[in-house]
Protein backbone atom coordinates (compact mmCIF):
# COMPACT_ATOMS: atom_id res chain seq x y z
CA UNK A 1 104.42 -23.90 25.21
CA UNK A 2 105.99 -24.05 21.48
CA UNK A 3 108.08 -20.73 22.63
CA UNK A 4 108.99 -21.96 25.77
CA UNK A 5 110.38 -24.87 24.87
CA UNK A 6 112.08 -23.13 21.81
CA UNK A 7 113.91 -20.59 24.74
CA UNK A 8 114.97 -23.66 26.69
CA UNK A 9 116.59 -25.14 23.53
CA UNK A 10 118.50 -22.04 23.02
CA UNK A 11 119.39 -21.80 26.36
CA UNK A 12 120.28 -25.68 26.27
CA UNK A 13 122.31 -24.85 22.89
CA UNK A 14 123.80 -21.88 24.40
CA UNK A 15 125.06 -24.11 27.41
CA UNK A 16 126.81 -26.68 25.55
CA UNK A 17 128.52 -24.13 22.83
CA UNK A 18 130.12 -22.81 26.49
CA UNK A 19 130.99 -26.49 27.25
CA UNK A 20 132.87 -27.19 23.91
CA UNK A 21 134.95 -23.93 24.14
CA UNK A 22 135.59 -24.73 27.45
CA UNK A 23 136.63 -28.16 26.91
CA UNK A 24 139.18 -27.27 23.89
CA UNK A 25 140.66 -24.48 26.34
CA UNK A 26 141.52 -27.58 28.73
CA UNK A 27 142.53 -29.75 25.70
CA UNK A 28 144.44 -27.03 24.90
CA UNK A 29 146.16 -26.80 28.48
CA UNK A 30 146.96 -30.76 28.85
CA UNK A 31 148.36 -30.92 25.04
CA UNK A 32 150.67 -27.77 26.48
CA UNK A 33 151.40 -29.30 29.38
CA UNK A 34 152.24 -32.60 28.14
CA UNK A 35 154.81 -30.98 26.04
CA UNK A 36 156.51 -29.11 28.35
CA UNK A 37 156.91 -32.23 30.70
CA UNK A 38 158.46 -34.33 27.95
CA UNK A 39 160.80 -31.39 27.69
CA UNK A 40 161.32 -30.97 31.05
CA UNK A 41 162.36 -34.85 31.25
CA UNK A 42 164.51 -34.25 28.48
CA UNK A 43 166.35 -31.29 30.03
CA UNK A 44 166.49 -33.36 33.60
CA UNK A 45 167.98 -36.69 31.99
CA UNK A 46 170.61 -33.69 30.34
CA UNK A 47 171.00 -32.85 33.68
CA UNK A 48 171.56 -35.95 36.00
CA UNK A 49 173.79 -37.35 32.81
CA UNK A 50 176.14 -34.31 33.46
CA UNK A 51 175.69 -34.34 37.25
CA UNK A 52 177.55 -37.89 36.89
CA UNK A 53 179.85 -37.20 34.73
CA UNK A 54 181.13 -34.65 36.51
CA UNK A 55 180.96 -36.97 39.91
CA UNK A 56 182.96 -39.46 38.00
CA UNK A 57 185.83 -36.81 36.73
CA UNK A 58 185.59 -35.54 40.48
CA UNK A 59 186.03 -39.09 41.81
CA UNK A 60 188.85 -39.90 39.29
CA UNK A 61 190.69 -36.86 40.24
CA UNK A 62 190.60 -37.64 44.04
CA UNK A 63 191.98 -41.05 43.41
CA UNK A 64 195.46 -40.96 43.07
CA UNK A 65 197.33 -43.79 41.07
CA UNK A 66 199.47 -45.44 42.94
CA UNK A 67 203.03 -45.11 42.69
CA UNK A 68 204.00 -47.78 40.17
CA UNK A 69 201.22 -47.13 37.50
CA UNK A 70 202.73 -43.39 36.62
């Protein structure tokens, strides 16, 4: 019984060594991942900023002044 139960530790042991690695690969994956969406936010706030500026010089340059203000 004494070895048997030793085996079934091990195995036990052997189970939850698997377990941690696996769970710091994920922890690994969602740090990675949380990174790249706070860039990716970053890069799409660049974005949308530009987007509108460039609506707003497009807009301005469509509108002509009228006559007495050039």
């Amino acid at each position: 019984m004494d070895k048997e139960l030793a085996e079934r530790l091990e195995k036990i042991e052997s189970h939850v060594a698997h377990l941690e690695h696996l769970y710091e690969q994920l922890n690994q994956v969602v740090l990675e991942q949380g990174r790249e969406l706070t860039r990716m936010q970053a890069q799409q706030q660049r974005i949308s900023r530009t987007v509108e500026t460039m609506e707003l010089e497009r807009i301005k340059s469509t509108n002509q002044k009228p006559p007495h203000y050039q």
